[in-house]
Protein backbone atom coordinates (compact mmCIF):
# COMPACT_ATOMS: atom_id res chain seq x y z
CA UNK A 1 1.50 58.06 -20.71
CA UNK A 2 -1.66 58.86 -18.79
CA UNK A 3 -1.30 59.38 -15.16
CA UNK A 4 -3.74 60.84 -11.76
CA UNK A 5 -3.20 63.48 -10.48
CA UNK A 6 -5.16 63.08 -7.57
CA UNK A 7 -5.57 66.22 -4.16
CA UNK A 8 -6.32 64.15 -1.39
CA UNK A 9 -8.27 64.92 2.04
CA UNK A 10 -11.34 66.01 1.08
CA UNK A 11 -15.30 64.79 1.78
CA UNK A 12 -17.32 63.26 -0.53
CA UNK A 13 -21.36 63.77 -0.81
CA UNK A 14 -23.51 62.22 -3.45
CA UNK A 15 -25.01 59.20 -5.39
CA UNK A 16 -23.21 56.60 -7.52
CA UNK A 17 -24.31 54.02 -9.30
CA UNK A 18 -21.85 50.54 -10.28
CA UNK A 19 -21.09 49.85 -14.14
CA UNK A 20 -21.90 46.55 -15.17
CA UNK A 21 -20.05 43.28 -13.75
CA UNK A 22 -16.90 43.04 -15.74
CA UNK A 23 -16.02 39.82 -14.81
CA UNK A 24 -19.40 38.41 -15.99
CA UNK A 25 -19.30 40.70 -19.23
CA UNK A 26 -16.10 38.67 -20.67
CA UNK A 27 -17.89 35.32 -20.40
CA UNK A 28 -21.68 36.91 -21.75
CA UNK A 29 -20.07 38.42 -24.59
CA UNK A 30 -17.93 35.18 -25.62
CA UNK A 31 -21.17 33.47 -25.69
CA UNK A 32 -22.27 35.25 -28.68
CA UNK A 33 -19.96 32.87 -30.44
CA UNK A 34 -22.30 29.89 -29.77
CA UNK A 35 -25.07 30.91 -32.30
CA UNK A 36 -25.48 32.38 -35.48
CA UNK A 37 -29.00 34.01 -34.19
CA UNK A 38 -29.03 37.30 -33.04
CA UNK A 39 -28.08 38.05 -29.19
CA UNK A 40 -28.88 41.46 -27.10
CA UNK A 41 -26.68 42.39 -24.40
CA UNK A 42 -27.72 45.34 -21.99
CA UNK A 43 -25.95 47.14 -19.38
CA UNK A 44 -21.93 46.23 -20.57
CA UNK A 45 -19.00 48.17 -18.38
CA UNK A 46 -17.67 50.68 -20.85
CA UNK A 47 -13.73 49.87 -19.95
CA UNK A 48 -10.83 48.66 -22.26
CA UNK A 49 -10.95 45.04 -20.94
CA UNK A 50 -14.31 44.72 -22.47
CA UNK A 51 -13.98 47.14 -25.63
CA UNK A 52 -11.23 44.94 -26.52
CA UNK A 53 -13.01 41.48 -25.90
CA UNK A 54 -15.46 42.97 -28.49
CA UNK A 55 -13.21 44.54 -31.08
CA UNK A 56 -11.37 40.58 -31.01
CA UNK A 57 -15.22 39.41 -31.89
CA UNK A 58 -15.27 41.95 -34.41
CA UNK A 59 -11.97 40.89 -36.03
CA UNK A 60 -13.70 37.44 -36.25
CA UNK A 61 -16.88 38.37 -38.29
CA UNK A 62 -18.78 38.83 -35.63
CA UNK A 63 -21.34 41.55 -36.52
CA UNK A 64 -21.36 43.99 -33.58
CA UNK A 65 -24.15 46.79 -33.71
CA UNK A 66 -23.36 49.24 -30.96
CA UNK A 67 -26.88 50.58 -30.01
CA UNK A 68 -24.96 52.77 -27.18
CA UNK A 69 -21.91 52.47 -24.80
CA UNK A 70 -23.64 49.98 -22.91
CA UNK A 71 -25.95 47.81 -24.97
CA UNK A 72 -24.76 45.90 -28.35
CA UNK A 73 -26.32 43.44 -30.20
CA UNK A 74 -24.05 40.71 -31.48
CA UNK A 75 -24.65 38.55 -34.21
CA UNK A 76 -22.48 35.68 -35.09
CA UNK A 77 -23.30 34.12 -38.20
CA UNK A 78 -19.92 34.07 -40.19
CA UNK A 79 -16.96 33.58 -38.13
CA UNK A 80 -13.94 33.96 -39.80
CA UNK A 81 -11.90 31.23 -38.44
CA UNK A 82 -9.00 31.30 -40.49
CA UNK A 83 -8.57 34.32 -38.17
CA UNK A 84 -7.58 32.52 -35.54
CA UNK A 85 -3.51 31.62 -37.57
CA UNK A 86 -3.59 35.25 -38.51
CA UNK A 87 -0.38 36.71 -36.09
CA UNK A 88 -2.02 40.45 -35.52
CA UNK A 89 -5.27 38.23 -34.19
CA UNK A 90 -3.01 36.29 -32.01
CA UNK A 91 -0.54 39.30 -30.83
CA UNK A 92 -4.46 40.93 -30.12
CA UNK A 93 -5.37 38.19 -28.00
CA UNK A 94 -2.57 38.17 -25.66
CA UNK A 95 -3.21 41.51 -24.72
CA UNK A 96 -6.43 40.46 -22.87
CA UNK A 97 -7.12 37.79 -20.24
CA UNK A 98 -9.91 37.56 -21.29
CA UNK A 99 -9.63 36.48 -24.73
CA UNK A 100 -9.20 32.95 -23.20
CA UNK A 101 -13.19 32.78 -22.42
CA UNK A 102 -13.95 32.52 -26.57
CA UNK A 103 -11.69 28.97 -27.04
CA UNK A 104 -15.17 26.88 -25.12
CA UNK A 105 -17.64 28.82 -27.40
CA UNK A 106 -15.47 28.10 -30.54
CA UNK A 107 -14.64 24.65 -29.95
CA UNK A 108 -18.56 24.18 -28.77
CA UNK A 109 -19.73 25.62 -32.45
CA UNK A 110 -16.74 24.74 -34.40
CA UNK A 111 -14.42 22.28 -32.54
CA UNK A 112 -11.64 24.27 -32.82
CA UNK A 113 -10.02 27.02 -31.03
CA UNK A 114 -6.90 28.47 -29.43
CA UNK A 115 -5.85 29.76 -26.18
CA UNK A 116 -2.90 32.68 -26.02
CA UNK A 117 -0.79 32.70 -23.34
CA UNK A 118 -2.43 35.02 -20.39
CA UNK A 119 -1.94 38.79 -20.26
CA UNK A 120 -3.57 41.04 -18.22
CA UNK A 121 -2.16 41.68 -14.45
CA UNK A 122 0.77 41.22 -13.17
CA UNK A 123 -0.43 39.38 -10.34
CA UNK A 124 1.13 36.14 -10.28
CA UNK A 125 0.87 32.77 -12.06
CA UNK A 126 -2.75 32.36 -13.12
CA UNK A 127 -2.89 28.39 -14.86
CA UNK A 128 -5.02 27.40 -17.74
CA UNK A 129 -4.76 23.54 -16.72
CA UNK A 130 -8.54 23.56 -15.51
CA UNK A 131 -9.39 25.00 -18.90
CA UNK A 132 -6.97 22.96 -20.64
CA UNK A 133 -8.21 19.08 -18.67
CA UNK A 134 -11.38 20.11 -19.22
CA UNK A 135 -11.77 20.20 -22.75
CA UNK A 136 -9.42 17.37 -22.94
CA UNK A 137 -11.99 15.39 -20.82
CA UNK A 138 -14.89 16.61 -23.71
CA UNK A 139 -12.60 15.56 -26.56
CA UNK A 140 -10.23 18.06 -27.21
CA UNK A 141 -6.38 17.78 -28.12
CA UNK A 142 -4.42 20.27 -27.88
CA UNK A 143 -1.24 21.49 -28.94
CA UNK A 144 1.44 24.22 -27.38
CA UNK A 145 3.41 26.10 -29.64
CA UNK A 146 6.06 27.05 -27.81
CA UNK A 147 7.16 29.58 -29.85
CA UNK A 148 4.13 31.52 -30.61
CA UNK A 149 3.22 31.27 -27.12
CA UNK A 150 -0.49 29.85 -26.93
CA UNK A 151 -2.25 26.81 -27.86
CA UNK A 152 -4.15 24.98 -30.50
CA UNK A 153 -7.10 22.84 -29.74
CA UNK A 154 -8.85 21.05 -32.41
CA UNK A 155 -11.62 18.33 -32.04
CA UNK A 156 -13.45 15.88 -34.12
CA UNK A 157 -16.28 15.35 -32.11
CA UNK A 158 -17.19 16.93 -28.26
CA UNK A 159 -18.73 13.89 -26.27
CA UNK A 160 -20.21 14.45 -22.79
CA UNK A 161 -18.03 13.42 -19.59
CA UNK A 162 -17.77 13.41 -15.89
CA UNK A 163 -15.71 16.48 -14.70
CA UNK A 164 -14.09 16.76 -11.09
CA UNK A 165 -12.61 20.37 -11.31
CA UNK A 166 -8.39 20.28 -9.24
CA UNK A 167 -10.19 23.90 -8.17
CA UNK A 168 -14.03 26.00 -8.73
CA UNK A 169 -12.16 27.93 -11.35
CA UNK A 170 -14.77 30.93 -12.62
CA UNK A 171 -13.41 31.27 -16.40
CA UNK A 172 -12.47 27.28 -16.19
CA UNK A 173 -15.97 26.79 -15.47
CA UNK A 174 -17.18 28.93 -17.67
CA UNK A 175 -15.26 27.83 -20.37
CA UNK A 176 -16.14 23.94 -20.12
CA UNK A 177 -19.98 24.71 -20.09
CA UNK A 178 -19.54 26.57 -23.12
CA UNK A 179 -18.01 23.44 -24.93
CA UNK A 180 -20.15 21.29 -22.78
CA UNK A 181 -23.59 22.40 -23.85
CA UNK A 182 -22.99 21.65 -27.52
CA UNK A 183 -21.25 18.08 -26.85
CA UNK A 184 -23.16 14.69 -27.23
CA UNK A 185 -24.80 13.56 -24.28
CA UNK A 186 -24.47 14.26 -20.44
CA UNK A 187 -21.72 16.50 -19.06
CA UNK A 188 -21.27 16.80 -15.12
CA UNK A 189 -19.34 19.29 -13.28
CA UNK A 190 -18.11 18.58 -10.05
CA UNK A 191 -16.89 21.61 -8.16
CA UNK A 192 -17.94 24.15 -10.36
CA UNK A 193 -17.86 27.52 -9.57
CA UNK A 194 -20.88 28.98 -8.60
CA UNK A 195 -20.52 32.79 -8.36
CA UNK A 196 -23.03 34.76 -9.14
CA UNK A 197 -21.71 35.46 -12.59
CA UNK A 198 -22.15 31.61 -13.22
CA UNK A 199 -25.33 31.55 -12.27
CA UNK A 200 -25.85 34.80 -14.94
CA UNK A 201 -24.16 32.87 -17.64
CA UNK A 202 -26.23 29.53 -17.32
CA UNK A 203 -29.49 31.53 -17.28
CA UNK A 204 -28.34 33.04 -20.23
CA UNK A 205 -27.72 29.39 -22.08
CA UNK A 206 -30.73 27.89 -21.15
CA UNK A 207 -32.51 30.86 -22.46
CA UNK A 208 -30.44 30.32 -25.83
CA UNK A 209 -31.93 26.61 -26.04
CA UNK A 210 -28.93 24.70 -23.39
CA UNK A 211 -30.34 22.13 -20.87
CA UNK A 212 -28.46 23.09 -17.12
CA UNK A 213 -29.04 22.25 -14.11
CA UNK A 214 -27.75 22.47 -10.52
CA UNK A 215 -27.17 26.18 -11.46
CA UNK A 216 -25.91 27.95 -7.89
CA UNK A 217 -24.80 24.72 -6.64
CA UNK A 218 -21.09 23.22 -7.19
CA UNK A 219 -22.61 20.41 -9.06
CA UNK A 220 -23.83 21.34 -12.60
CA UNK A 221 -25.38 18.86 -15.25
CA UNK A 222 -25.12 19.74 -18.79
CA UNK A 223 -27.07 17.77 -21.28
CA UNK A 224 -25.59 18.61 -24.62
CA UNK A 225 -28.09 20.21 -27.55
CA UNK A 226 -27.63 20.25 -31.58
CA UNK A 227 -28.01 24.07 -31.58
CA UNK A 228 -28.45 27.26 -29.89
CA UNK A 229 -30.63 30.26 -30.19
CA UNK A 230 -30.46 34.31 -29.55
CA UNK A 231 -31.43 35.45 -26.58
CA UNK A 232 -31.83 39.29 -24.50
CA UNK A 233 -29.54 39.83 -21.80
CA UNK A 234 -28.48 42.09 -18.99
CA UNK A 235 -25.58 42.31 -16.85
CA UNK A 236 -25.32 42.48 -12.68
CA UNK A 237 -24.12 45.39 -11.08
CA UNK A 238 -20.31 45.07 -10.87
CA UNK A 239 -19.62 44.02 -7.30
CA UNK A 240 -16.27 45.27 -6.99
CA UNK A 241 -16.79 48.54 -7.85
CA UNK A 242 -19.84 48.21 -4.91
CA UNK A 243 -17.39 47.38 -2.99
CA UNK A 244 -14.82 49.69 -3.75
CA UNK A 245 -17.33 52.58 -3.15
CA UNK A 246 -18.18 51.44 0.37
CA UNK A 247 -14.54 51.33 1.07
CA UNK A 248 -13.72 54.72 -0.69
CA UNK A 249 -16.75 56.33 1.62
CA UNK A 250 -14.91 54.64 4.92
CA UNK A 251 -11.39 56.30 3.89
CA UNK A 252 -12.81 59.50 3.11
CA UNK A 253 -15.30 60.00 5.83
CA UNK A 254 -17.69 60.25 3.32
CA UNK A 255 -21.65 60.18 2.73
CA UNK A 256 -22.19 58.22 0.01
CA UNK A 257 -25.18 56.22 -1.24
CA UNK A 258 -24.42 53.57 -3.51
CA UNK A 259 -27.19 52.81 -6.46
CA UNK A 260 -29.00 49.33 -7.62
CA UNK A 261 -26.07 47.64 -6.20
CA UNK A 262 -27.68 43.89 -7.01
CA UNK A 263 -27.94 43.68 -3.14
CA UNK A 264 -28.88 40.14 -3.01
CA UNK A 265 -25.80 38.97 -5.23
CA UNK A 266 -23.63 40.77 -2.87
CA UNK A 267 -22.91 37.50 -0.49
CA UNK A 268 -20.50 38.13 2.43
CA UNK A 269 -19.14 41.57 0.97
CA UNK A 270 -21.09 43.68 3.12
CA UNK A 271 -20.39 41.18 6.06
CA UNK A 272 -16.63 41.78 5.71
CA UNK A 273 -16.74 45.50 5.35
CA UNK A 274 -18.70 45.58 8.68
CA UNK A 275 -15.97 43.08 10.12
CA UNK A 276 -14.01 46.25 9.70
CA UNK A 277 -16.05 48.99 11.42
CA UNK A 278 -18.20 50.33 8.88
CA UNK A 279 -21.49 50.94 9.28
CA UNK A 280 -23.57 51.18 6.11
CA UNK A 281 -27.15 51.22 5.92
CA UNK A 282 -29.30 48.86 2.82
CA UNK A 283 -32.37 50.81 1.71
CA UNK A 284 -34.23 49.10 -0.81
CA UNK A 285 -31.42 47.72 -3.46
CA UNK A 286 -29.14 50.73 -2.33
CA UNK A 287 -26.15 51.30 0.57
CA UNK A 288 -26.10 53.70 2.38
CA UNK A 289 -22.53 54.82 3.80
CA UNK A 290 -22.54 57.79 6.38
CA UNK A 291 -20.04 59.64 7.30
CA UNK A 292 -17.44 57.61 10.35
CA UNK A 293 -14.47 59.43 11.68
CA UNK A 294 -13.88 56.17 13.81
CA UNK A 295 -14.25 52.47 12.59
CA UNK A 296 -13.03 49.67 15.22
CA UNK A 297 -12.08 46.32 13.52
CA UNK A 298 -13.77 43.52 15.31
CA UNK A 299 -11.67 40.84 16.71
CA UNK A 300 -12.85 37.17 16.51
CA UNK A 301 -15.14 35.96 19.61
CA UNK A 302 -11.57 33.95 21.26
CA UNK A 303 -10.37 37.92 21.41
CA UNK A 304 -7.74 36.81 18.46
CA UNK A 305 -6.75 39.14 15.63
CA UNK A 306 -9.20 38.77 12.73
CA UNK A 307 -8.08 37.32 9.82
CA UNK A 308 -9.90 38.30 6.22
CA UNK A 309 -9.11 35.68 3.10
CA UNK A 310 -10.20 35.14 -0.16
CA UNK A 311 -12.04 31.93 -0.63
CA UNK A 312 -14.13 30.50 -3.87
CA UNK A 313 -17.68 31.69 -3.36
CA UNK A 314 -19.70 32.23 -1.50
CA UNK A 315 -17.00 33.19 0.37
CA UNK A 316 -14.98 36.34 -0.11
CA UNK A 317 -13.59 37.51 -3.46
CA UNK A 318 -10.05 37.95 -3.73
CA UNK A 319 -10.83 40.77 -6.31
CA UNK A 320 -11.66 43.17 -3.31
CA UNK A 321 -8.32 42.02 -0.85
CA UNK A 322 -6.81 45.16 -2.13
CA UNK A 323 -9.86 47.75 -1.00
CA UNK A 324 -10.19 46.00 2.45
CA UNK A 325 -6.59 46.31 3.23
CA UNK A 326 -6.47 49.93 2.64
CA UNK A 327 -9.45 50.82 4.28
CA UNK A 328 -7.85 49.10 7.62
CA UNK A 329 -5.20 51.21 7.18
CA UNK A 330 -7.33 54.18 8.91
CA UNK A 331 -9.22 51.77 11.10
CA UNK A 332 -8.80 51.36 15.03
CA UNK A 333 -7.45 47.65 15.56
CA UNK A 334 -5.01 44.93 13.42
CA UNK A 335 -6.30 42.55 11.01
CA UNK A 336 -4.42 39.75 8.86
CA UNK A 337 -5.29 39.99 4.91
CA UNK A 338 -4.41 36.45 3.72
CA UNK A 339 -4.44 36.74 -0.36
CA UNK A 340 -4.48 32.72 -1.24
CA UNK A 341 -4.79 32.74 -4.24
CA UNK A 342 -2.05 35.04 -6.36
CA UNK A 343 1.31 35.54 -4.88
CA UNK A 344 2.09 38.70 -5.88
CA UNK A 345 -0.99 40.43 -5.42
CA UNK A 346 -0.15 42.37 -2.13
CA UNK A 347 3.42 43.85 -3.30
CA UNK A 348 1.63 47.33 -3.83
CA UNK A 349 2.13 47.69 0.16
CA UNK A 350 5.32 49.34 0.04
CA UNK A 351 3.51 51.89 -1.44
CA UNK A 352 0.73 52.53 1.07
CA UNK A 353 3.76 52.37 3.74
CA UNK A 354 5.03 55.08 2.04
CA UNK A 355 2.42 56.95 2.31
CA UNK A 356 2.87 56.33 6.34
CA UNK A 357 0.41 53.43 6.71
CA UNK A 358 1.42 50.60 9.15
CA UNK A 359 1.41 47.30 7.46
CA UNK A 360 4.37 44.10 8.00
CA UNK A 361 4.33 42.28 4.77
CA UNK A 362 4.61 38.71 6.12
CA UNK A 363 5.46 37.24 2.75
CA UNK A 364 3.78 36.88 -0.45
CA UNK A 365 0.52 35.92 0.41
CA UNK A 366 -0.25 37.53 4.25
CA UNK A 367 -0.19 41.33 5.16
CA UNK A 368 -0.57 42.52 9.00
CA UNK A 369 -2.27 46.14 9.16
CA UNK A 370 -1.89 48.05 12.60
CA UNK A 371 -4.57 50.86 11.90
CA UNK A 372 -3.67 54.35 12.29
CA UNK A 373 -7.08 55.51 13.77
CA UNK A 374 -7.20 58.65 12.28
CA UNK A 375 -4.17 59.59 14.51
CA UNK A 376 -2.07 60.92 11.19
CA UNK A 377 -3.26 61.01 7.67
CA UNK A 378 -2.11 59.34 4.86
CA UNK A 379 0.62 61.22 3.10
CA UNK A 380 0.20 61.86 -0.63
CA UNK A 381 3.24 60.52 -3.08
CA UNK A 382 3.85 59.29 -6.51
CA UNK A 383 3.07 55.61 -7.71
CA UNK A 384 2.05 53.43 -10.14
CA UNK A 385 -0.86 51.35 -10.20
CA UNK A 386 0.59 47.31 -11.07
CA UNK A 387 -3.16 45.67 -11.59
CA UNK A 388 -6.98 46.45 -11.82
CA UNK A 389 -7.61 46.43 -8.07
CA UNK A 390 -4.44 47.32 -6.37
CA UNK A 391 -4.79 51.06 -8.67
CA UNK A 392 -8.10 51.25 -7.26
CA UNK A 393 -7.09 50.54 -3.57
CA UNK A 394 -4.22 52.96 -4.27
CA UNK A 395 -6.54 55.84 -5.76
CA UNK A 396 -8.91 55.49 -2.56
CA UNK A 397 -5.90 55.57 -0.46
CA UNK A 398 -4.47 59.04 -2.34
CA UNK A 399 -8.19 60.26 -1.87
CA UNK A 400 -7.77 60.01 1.37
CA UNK A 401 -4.23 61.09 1.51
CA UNK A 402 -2.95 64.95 2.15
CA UNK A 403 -1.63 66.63 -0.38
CA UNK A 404 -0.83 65.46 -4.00
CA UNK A 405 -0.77 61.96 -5.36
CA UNK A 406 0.51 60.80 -8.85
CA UNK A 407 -0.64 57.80 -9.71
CA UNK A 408 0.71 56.22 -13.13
CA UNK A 409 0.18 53.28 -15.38
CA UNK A 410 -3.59 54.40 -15.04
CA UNK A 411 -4.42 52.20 -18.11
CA UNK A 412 -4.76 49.27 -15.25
CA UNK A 413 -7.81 51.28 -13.54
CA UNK A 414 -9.08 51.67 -17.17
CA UNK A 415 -9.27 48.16 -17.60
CA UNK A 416 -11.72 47.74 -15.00
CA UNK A 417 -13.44 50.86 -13.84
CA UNK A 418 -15.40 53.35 -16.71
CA UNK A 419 -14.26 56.56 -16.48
CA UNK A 420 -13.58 56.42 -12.57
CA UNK A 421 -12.02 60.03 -12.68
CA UNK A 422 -15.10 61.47 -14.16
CA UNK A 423 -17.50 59.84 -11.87
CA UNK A 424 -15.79 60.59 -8.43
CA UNK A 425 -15.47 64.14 -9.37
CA UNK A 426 -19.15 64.21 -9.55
CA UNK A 427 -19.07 63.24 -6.00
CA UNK A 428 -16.59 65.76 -4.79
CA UNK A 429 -12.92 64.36 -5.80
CA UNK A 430 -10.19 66.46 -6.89
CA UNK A 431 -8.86 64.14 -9.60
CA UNK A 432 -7.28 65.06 -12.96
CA UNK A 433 -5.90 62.84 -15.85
CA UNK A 434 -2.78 64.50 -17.03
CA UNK A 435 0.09 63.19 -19.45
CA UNK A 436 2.98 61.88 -17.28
């Protein structure tokens, strides 16, 4: 096992630049399955979530030419679908969350698909019924096979519908266009997601030949097409990791200037950090963090104890809950994080309290953090990472940490963030990856 082995307390200095949005690469890449032309995708994270979304293409037939780490051109023309009763394909699958994103493109093409049961973090329940009523809504049956532990859709024919979403789900979305723009007739989608990586993905379709509108709005209109074409495309900056840097910067007292961040697909990110303290500094498409030995949460105008939440966008993502509560750790001033949306996402507090932050753990979903101000450091110990983010928030917070700091289970961080050890040592960080 692969661990960090991570010397905290030191300054940062330099430049860094985000990998590509993961979250958007998962539902690009699944496109590919919609036509048999040609498609060209630039600028793809090089991390295992993704690598494995496109080895599971692979395994299908889908011809994958890997021009470098971070542009492929995919080419779908003979998908093997008697793949999809092969076990090994299935057992593949499950490893990934977000193998779910290629059941819309196959039932869209070939009207039938299947949808393993979800792996990825351990985060709390995450439901496929948006996914699932959708596509029944276009058409679809579906059985569950209990035993094998995902389930078969099938269709004879996709027919246009009037969709009113139970929540702005961004892979339920996502998922339902994809069948949607290959149906008969007029498909509606009442509220849709719209995040930013939405927006990407219908671009991308109506390039290929799809007909959407209403794209950034919660409303979209799909009017189905016989076919779809190849197209070029290229990925937004990642704004997690965007995030993530500014908050890393904060904790470390760093100077750090943040690359081609896609500023103005940021929304409130930037707004929240500064709820916090933290002065950055936009220059062109780049932030600027400078160095803060003090940052004073800001109270709301009643005088009350602000309260940060996740909320579908464009409010604030609940991907970067995790960074914002460790970064008040150090802050002057209390804030509430209120994580909505998974229940188990905040348990990686008892961690940062052992490290000597002051957090109360209201229950599942709310965390109170009484900043230290600077008054005592973080203390460096050993942990393990549970998800994507909370690793991430947990690295930042051993960066920031004295002493040493083992973090395990690394293969989390690895799912979302290329090479993180390698690029933060370019800015300064003491960070090794060592067998455990």
């Amino acid at each position: 096992m692969k661990a960090f082995e991570v010397y905290g307390g030191k300054k940062l200095n330099g430049e860094i630049e985000p990998q590509g949005a993961k979250n958007e690469a998962l539902q690009i890449i699944s496109a590919v399955l919609l036509t048999a032309e040609p498609v060209t995708i630039r600028n793809i994270p090089d991390i295992l979530d993704v690598n494995l979304l496109i080895d599971l293409l692979a395994d299908l037939g889908v011809q994958v030419n890997r021009i470098d780490r971070h542009t492929c051109i995919f080419e779908a023309k003979n998908v093997l679908l008697e793949k999809l009763e092969d076990p090994a394909f299935q057992k593949n699958s499950s490893r990934l969350r977000g193998s779910v994103m290629i059941a819309g493109p196959l039932l869209g093409r070939f009207k039938k698909a299947f949808i393993p049961k979800p792996g990825g973090d351990k985060i709390g329940r995450r439901r496929l019924d948006t996914h699932i009523i959708g596509f029944e809504k276009l058409g679809v049956k579906f059985q569950y096979e209990q035993g094998e532990g995902f389930f078969r859709l099938t269709a004879d024919n996709l027919k246009g519908t009037e969709l009113l979403l139970d929540e702005p789900s961004v892979t339920g979305t996502a998922n339902i266009i994809f069948a949607a723009v290959l149906a008969s007739g007029t498909t509606t989608i009442y509220n849709a997601a719209c995040e930013p990586y939405i927006q990407q993905l219908c671009k991308m379709l109506n390039r290929m030949g799809a007909k959407i509108s209403g794209i950034k709005s919660n409303l979209l209109t799909i009017h189905g097409v016989d076919s779809l074409g190849g197209t070029e495309h290229t990925m937004l900056p990642d704004m997690i990791e965007v995030g993530s840097f500014i908050g890393l910067a904060a904790m470390t007292q760093s100077n750090i200037t943040i690359k081609n961040v896609g500023l103005e697909h940021l929304g409130v990110i930037p707004q929240k950090f500064q709820q916090l303290g933290i002065n950055m500094e936009c220059k062109g498409d780049d932030i600027i963090v400078h160095e803060q030995s003090v940052y004073e949460i800001q109270k709301f105008i009643d005088g009350s104890v602000l309260t940060i939440y996740d909320h579908p966008w464009p409010g604030m993502t609940p991907d970067l809950l995790s960074i914002l509560l460790v970064v008040a750790t150090q802050a002057k001033g209390s804030v509430l994080i209120h994580q909505k949306m998974f229940e188990s996402r905040l348990f990686f507090v008892d961690k940062l309290i052992e490290m000597g932050a002051r957090i109360i753990l209201c229950d599942p979903h709310r965390a109170a953090i009484i900043g230290l101000e600077r008054e005592q450091s973080l203390r460096g110990i050993t942990m393990s990472s549970p998800d994507i983010r909370a690793g991430v928030a947990l690295l930042i917070a051993a960066l920031s940490a004295e002493g040493k700091s083992i973090i395990q289970n690394i293969e989390q961080i690895d799912r979302g963030y290329q090479q993180i050890d390698t690029r933060l040592k370019l800015l300064g960080a003491e960070i090794n990856r060592i067998d455990y």
